[in-house]
PDB file of N, CA and C in Angstrom:
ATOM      1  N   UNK A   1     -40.514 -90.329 -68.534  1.00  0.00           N
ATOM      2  CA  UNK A   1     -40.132 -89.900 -69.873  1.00  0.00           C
ATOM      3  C   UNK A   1     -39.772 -91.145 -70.686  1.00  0.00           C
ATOM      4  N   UNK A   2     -40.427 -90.987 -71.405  1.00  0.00           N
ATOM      5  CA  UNK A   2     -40.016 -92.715 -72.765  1.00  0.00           C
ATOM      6  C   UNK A   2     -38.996 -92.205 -73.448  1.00  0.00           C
ATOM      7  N   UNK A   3     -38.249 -93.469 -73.853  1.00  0.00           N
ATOM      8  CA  UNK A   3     -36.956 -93.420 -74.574  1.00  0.00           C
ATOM      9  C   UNK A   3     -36.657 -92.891 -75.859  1.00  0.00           C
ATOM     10  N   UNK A   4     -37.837 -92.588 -76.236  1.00  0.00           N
ATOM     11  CA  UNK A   4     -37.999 -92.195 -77.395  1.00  0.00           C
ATOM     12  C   UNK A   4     -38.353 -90.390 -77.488  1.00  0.00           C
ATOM     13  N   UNK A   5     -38.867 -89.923 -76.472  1.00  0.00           N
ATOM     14  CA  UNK A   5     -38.179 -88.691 -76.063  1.00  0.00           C
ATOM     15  C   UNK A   5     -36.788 -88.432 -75.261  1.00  0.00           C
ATOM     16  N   UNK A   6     -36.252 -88.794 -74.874  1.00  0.00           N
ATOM     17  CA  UNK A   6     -34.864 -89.086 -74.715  1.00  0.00           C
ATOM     18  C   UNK A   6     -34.023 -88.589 -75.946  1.00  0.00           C
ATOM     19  N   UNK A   7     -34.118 -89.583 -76.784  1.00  0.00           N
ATOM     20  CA  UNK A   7     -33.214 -89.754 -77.762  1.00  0.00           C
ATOM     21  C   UNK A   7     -33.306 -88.759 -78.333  1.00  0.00           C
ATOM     22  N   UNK A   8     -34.492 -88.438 -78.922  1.00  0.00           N
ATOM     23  CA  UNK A   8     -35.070 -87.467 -79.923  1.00  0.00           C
ATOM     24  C   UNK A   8     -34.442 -85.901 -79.376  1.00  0.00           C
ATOM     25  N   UNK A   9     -34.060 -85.839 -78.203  1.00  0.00           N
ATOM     26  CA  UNK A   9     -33.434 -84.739 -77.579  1.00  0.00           C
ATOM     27  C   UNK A   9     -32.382 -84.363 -77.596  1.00  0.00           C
ATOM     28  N   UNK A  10     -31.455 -85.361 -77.730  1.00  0.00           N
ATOM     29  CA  UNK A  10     -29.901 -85.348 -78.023  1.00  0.00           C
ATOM     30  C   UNK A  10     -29.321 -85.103 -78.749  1.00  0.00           C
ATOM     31  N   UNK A  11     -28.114 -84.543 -78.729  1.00  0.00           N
ATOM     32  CA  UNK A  11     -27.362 -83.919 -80.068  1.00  0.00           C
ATOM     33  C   UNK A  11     -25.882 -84.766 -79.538  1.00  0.00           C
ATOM     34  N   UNK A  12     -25.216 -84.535 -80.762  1.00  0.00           N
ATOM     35  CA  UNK A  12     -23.859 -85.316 -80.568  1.00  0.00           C
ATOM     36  C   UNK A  12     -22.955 -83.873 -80.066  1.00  0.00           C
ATOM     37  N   UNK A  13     -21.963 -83.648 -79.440  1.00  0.00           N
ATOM     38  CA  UNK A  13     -21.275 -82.670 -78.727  1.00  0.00           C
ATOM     39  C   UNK A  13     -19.863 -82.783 -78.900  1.00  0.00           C
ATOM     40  N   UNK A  14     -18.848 -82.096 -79.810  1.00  0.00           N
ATOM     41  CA  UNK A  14     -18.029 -82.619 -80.287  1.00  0.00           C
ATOM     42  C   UNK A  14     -16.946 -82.500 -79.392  1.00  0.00           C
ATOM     43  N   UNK A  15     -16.277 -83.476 -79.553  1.00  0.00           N
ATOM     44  CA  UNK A  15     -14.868 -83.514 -78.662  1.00  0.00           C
ATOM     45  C   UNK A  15     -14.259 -82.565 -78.218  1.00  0.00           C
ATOM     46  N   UNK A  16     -13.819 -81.818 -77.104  1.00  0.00           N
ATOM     47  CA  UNK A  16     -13.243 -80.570 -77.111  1.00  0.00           C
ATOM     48  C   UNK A  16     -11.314 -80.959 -76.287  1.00  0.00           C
ATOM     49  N   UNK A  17     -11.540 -82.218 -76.019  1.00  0.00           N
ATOM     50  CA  UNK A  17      -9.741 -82.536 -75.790  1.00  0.00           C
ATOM     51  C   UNK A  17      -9.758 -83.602 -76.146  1.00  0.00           C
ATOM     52  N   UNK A  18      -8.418 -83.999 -76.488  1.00  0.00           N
ATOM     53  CA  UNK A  18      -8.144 -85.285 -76.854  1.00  0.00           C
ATOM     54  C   UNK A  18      -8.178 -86.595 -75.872  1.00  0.00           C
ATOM     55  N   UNK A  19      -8.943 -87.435 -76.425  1.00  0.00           N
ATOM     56  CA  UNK A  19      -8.817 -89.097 -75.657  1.00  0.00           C
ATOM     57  C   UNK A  19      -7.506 -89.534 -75.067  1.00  0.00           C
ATOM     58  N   UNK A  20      -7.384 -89.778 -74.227  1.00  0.00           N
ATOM     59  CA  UNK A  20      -5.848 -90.306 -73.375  1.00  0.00           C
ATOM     60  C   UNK A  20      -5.659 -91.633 -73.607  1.00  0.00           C
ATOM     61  N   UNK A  21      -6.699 -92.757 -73.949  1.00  0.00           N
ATOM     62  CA  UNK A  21      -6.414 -93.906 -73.750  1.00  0.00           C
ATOM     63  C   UNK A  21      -6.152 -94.047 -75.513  1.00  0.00           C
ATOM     64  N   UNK A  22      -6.100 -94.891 -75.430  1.00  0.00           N
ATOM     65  CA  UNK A  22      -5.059 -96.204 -76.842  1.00  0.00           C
ATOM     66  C   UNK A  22      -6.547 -96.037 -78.184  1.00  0.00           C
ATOM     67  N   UNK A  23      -6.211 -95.584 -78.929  1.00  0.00           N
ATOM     68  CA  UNK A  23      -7.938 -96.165 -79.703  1.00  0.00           C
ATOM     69  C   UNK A  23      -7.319 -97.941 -79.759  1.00  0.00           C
ATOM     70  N   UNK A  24      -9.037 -98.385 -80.029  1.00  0.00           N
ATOM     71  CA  UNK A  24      -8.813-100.134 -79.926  1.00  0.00           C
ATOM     72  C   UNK A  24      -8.560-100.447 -80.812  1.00  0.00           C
ATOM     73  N   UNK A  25      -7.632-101.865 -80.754  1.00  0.00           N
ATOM     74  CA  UNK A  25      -7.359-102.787 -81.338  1.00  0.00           C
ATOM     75  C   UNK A  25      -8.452-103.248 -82.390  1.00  0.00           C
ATOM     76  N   UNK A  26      -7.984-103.343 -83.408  1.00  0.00           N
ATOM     77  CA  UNK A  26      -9.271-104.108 -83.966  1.00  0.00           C
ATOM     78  C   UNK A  26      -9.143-105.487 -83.843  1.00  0.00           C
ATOM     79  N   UNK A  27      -8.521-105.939 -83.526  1.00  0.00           N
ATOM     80  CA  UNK A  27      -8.216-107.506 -82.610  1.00  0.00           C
ATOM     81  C   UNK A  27      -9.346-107.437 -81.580  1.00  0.00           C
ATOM     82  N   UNK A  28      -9.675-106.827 -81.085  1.00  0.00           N
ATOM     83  CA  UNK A  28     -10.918-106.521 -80.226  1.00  0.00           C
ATOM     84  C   UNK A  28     -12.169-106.810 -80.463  1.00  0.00           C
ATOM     85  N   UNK A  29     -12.325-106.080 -81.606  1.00  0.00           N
ATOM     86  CA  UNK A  29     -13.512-106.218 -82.335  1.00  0.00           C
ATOM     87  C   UNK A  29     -13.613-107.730 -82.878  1.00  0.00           C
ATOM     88  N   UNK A  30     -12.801-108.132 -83.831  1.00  0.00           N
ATOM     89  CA  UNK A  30     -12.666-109.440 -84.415  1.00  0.00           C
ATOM     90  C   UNK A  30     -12.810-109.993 -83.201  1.00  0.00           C
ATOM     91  N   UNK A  31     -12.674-110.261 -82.032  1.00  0.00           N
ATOM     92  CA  UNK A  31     -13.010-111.121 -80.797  1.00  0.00           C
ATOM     93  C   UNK A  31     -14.300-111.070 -80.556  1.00  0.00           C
ATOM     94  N   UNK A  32     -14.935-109.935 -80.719  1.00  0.00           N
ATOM     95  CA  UNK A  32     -16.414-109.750 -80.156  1.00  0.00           C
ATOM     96  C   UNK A  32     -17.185-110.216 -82.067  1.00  0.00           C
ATOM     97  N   UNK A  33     -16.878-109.697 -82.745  1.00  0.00           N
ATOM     98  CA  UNK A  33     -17.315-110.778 -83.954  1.00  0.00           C
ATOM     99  C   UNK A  33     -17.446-112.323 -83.622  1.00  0.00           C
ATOM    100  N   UNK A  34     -16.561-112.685 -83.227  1.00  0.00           N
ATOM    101  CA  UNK A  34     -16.240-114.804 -83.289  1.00  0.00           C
ATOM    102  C   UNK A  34     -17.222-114.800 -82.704  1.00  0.00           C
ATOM    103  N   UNK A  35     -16.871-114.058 -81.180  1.00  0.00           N
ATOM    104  CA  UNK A  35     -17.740-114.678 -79.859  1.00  0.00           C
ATOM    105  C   UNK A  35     -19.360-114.505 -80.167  1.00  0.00           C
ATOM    106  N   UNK A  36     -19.775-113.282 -79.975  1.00  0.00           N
ATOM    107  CA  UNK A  36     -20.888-112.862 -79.411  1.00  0.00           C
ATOM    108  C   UNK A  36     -21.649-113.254 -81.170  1.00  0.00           C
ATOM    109  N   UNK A  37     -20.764-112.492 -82.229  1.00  0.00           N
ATOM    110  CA  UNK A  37     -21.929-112.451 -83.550  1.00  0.00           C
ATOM    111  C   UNK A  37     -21.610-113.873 -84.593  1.00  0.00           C
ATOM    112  N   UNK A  38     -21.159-114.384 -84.689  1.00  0.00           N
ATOM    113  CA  UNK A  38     -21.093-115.455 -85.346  1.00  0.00           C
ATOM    114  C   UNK A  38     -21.192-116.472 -84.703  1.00  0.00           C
ATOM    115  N   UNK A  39     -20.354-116.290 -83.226  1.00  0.00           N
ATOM    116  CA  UNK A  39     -20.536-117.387 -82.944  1.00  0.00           C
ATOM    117  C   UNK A  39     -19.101-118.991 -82.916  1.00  0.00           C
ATOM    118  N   UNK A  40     -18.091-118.075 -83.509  1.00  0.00           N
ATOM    119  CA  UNK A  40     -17.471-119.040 -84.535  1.00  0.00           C
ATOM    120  C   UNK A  40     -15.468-119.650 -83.484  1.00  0.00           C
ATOM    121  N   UNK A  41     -15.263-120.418 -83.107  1.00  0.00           N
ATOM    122  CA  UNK A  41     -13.960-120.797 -82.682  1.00  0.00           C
ATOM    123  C   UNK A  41     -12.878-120.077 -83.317  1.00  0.00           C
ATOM    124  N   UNK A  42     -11.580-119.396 -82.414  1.00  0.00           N
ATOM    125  CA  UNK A  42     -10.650-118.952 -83.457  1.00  0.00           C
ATOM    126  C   UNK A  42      -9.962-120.118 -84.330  1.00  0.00           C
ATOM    127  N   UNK A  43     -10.019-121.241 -83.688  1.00  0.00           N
ATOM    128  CA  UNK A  43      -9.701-122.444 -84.570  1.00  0.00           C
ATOM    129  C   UNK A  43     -10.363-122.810 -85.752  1.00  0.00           C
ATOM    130  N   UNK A  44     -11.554-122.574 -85.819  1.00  0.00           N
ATOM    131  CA  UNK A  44     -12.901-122.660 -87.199  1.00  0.00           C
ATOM    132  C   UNK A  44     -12.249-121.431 -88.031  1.00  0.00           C
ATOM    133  N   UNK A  45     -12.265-120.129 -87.318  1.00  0.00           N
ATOM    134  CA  UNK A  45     -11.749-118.811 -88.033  1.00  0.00           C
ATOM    135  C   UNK A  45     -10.826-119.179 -89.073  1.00  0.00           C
ATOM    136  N   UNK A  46      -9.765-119.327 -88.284  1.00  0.00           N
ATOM    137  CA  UNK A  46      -8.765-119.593 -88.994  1.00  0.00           C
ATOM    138  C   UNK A  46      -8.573-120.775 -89.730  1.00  0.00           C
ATOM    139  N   UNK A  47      -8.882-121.561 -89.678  1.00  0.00           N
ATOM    140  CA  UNK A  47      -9.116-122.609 -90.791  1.00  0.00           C
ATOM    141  C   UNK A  47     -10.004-121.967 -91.990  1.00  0.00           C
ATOM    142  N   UNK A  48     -11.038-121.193 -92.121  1.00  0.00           N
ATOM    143  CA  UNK A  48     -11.572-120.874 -92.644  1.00  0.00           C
ATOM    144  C   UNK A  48     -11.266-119.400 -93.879  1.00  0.00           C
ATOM    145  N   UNK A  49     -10.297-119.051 -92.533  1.00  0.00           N
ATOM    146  CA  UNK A  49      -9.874-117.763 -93.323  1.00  0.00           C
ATOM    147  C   UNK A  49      -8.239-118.233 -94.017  1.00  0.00           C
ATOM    148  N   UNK A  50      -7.821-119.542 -94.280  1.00  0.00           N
ATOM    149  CA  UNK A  50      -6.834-119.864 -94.030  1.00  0.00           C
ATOM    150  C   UNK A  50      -5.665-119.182 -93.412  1.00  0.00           C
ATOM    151  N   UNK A  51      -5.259-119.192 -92.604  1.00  0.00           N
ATOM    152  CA  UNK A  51      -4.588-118.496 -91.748  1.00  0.00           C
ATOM    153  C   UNK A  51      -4.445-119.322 -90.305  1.00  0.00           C
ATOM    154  N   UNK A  52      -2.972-119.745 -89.976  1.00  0.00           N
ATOM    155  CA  UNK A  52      -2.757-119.980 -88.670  1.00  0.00           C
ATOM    156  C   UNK A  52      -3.564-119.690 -87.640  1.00  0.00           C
ATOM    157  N   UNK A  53      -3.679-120.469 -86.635  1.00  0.00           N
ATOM    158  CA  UNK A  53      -4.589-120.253 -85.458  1.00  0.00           C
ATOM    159  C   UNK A  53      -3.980-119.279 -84.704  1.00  0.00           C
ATOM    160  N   UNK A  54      -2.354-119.513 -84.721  1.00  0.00           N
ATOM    161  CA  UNK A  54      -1.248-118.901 -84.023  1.00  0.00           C
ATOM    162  C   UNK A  54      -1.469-117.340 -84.593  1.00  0.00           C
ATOM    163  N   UNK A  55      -1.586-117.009 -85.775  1.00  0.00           N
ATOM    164  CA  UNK A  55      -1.654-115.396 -86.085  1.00  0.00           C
ATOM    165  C   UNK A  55      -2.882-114.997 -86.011  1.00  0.00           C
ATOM    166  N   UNK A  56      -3.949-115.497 -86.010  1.00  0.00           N
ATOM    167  CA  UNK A  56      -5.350-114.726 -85.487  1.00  0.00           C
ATOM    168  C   UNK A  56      -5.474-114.650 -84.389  1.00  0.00           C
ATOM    169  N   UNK A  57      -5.378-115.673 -83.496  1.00  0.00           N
ATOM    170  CA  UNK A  57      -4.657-115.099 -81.733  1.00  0.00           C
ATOM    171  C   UNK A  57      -4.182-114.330 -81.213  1.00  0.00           C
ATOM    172  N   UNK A  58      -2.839-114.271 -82.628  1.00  0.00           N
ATOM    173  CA  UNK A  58      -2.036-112.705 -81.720  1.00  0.00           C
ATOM    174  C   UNK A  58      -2.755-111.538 -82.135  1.00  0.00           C
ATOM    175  N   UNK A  59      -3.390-111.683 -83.240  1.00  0.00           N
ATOM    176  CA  UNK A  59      -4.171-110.190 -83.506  1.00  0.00           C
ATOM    177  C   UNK A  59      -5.028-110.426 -82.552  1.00  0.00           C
ATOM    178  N   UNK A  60      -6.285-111.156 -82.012  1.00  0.00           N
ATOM    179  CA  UNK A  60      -7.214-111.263 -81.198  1.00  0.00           C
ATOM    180  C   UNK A  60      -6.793-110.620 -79.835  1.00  0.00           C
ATOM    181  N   UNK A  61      -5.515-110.896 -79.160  1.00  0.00           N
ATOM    182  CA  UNK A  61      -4.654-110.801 -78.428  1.00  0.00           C
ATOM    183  C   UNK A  61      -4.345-108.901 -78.564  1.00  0.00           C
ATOM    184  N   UNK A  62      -4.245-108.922 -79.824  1.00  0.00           N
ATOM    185  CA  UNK A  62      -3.570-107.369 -80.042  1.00  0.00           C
ATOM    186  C   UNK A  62      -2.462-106.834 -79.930  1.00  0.00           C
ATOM    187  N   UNK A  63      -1.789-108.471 -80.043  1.00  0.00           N
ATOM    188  CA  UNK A  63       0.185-108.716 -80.470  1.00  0.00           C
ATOM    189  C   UNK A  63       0.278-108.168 -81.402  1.00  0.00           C
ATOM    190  N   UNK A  64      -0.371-108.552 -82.738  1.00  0.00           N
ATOM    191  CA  UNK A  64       0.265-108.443 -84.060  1.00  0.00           C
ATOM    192  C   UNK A  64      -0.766-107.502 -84.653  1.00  0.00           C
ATOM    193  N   UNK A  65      -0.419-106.489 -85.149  1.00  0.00           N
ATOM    194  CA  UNK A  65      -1.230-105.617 -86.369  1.00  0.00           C
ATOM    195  C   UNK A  65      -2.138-106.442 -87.312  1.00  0.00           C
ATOM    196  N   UNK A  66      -3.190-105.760 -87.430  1.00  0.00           N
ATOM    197  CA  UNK A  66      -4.390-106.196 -88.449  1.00  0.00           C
ATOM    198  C   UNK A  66      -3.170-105.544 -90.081  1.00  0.00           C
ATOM    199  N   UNK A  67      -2.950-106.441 -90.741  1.00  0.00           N
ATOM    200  CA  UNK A  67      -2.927-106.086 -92.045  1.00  0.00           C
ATOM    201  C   UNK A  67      -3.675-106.544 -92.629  1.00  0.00           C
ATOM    202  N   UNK A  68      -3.523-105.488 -94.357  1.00  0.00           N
ATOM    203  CA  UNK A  68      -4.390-105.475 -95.342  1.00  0.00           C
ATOM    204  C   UNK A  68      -5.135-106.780 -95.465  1.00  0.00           C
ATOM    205  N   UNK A  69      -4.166-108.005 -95.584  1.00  0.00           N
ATOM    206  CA  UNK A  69      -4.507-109.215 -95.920  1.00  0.00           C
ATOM    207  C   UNK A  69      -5.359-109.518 -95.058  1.00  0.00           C
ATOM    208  N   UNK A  70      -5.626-109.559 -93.578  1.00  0.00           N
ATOM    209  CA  UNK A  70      -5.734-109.792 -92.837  1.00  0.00           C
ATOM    210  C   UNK A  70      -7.292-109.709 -92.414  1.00  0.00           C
ATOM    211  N   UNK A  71      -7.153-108.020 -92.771  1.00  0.00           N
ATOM    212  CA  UNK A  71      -8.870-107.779 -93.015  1.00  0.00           C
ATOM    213  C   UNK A  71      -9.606-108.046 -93.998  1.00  0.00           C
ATOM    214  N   UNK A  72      -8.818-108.253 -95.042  1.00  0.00           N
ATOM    215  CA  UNK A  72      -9.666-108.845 -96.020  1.00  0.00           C
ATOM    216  C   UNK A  72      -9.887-110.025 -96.191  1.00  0.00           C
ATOM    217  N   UNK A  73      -9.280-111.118 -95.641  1.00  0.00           N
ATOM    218  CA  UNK A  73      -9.961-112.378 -95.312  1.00  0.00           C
ATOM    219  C   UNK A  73     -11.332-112.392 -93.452  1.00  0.00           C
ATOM    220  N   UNK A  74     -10.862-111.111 -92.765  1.00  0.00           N
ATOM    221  CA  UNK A  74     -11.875-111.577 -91.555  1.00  0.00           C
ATOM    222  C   UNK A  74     -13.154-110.790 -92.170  1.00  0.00           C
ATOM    223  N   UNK A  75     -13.043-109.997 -93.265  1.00  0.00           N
ATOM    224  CA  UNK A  75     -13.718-108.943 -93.612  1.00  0.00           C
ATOM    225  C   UNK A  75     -15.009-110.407 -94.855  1.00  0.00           C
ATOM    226  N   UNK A  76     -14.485-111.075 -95.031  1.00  0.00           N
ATOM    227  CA  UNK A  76     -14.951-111.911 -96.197  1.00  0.00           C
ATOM    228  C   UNK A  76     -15.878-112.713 -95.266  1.00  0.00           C
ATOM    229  N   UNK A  77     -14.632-113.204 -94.330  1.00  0.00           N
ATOM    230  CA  UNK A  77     -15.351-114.292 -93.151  1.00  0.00           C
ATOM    231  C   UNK A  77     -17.124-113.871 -92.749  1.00  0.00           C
ATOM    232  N   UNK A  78     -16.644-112.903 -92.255  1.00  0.00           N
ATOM    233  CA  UNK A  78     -17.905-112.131 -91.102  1.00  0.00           C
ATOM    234  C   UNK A  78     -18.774-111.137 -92.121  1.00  0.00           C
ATOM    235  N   UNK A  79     -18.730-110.871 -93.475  1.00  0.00           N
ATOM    236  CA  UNK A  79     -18.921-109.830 -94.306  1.00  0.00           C
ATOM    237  C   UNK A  79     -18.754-108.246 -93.675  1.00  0.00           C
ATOM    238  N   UNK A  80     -17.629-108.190 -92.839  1.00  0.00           N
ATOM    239  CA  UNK A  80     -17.597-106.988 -92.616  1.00  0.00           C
ATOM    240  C   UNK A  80     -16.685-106.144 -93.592  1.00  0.00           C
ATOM    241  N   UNK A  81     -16.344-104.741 -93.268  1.00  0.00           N
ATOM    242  CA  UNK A  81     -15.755-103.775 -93.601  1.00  0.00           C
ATOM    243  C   UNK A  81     -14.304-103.783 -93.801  1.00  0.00           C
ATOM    244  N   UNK A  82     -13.335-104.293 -94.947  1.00  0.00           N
ATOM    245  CA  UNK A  82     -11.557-104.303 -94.164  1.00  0.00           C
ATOM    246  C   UNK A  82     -11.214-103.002 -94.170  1.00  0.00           C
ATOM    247  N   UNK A  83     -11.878-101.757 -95.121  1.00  0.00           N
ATOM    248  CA  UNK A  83     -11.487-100.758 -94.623  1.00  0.00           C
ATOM    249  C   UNK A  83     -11.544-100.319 -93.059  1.00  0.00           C
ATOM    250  N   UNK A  84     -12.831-100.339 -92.507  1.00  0.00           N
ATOM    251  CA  UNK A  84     -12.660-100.301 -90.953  1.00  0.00           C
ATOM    252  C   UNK A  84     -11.704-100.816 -90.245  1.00  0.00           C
ATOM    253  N   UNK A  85     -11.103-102.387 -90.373  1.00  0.00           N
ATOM    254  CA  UNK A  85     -10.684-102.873 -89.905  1.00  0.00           C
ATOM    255  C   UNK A  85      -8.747-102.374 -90.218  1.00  0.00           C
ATOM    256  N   UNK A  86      -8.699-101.839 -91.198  1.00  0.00           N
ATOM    257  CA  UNK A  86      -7.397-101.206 -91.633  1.00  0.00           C
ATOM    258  C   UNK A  86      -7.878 -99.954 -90.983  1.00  0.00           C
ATOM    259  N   UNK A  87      -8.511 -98.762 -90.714  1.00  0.00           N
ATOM    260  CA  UNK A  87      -8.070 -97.886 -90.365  1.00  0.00           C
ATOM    261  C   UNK A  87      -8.262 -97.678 -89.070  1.00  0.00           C
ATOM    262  N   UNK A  88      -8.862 -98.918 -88.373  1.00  0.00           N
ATOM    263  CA  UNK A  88      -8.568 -98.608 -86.857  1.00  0.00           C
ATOM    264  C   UNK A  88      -7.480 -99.319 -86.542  1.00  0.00           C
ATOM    265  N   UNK A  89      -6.609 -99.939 -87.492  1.00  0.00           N
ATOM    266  CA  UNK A  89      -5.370-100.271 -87.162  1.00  0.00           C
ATOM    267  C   UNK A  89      -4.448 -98.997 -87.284  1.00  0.00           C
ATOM    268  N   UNK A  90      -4.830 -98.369 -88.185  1.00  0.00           N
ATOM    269  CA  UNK A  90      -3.673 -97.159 -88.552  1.00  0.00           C
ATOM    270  C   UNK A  90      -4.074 -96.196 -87.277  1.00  0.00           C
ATOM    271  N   UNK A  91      -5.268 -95.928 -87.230  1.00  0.00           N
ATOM    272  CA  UNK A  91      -5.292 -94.911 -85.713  1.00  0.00           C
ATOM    273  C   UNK A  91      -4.473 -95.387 -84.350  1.00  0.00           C
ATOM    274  N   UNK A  92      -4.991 -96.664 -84.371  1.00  0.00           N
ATOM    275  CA  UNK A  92      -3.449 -97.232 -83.559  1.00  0.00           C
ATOM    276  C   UNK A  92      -1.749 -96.918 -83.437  1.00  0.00           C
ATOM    277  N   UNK A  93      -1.800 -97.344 -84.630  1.00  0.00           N
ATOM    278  CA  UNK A  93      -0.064 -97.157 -85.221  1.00  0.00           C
ATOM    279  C   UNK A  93       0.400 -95.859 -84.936  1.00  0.00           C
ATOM    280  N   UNK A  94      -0.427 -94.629 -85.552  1.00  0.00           N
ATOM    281  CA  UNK A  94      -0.428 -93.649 -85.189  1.00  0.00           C
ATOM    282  C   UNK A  94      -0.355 -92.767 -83.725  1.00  0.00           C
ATOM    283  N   UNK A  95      -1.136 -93.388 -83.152  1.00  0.00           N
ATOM    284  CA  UNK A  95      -1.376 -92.721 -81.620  1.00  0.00           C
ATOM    285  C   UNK A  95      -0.141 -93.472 -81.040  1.00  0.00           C
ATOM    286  N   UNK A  96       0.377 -94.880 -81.284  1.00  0.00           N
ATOM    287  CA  UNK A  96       1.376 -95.618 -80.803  1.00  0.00           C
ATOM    288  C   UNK A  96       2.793 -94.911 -80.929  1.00  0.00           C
ATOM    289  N   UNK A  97       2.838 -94.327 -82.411  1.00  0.00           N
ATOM    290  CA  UNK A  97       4.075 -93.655 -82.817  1.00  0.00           C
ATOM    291  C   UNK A  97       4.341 -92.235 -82.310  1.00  0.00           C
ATOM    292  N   UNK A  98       3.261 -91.639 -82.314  1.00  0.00           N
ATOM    293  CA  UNK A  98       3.074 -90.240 -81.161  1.00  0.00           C
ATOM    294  C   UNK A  98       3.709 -90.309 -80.091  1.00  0.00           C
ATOM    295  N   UNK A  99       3.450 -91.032 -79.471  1.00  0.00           N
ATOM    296  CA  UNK A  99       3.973 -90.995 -77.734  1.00  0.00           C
ATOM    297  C   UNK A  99       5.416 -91.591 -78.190  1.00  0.00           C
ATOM    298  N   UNK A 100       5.702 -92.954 -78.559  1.00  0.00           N
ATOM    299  CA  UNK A 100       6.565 -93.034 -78.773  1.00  0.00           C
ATOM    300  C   UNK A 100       8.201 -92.206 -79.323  1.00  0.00           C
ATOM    301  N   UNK A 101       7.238 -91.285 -80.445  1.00  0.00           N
ATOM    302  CA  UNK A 101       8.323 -90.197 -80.761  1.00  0.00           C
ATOM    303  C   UNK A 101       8.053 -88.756 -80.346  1.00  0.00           C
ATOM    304  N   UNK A 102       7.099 -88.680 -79.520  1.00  0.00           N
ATOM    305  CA  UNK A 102       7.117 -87.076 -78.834  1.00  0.00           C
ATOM    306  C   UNK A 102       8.184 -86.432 -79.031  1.00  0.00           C
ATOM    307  N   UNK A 103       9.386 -86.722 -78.237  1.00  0.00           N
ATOM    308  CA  UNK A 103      10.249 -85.953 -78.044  1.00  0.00           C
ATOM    309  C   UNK A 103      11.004 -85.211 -79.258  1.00  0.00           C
ATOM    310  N   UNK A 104      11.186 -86.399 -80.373  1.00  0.00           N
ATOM    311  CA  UNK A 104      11.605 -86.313 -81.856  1.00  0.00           C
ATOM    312  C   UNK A 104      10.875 -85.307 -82.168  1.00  0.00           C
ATOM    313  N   UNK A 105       9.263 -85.784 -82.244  1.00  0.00           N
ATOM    314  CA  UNK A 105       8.477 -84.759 -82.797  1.00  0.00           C
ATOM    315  C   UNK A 105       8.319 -83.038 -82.681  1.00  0.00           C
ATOM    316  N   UNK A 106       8.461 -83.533 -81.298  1.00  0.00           N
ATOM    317  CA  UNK A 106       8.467 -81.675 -80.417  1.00  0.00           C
ATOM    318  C   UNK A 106       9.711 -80.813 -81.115  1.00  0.00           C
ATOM    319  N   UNK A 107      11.307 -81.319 -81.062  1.00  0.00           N
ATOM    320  CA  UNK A 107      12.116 -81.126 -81.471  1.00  0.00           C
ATOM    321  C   UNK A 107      12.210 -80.486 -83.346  1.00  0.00           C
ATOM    322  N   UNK A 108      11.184 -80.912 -83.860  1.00  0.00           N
ATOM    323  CA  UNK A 108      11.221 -80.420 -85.559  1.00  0.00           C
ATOM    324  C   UNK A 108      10.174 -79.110 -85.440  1.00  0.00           C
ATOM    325  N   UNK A 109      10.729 -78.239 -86.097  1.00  0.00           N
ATOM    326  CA  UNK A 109      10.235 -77.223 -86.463  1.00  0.00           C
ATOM    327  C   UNK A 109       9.517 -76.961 -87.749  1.00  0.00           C
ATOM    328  N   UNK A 110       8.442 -76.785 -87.426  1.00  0.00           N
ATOM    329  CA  UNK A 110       7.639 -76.759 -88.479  1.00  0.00           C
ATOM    330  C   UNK A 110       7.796 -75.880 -89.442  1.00  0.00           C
ATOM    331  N   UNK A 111       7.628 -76.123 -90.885  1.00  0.00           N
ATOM    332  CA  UNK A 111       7.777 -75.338 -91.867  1.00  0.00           C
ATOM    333  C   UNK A 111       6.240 -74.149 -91.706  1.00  0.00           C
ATOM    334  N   UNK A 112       6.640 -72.869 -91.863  1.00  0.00           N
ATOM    335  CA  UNK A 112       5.419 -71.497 -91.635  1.00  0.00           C
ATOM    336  C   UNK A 112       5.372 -71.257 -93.158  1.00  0.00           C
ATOM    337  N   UNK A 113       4.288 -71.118 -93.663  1.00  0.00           N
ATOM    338  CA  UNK A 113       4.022 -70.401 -94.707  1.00  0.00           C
ATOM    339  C   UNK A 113       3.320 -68.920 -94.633  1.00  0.00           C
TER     340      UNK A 113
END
C-alpha cells in the first residue's frame, strides 16, 4: 500500500480524555529552531535578539516563561509566530496552575444559572 493511500484514508479522531503530561515548553521549540532550522548558537541568538545569553538559556532550559517580549524578538529572529509562542506558554501556565491549585479549585462552587 503507498503512502499516499495511507494518508488519504485517515481522519483526525478527537480527543476523548485529557493529556496527563505538561503541554511543551516553548523553550523547546525555540531549541529545535537554533539547532536543527537555522542553525544558529544561543550565543549568536541572543546577541542578535539582544537579550542575555543567560535569559534565552533559561527559557531554552524551560526555567523562565516565554514572554510577550520575548517572542517577539525570537519570533522576528526565526520569522516565526509570537502568538504561538505566547500561547503555548499560557497553556503551560495554565495546566501548571491547575494541579497546583486543585484543591482550591475543587473547593469553589460554581455559580448555576
Amino acid at each position: 500500500m503507498s503512502d499516499a493511500s495511507i494518508s488519504n484514508n485517515t481522519t483526525d479522531l478527537p480527543v476523548s480524555r485529557p493529556i496527563e503530561r505538561a503541554p511543551t515548553h516553548p523553550g523547546d521549540l525555540f531549541r529545535e529552531i537554533l539547532g536543527e532550522h537555522v542553525g544558529l548558537s544561543v550565543s549568536e541568538a541572543a546577541r542578535r535578539m539582544n537579550v542575555s545569553r543567560q535569559s534565552l538559556h533559561a527559557v531554552l532550559r524551560g526555567e523562565s516563561a516565554v514572554t510577550a517580549e520575548m517572542a517577539l524578538r525570537f519570533g522576528r529572529l526565526v520569522g516565526g509566530s509570537p502568538e504561538l509562542y505566547v500561547q503555548m506558554q499560557a497553556k503551560r501556565d495554565l495546566w501548571e496552575a491547575e494541579r497546583k491549585l486543585q484543591a482550591a479549585l475543587d473547593a469553589i462552587a460554581p455559580c448555576r444559572r
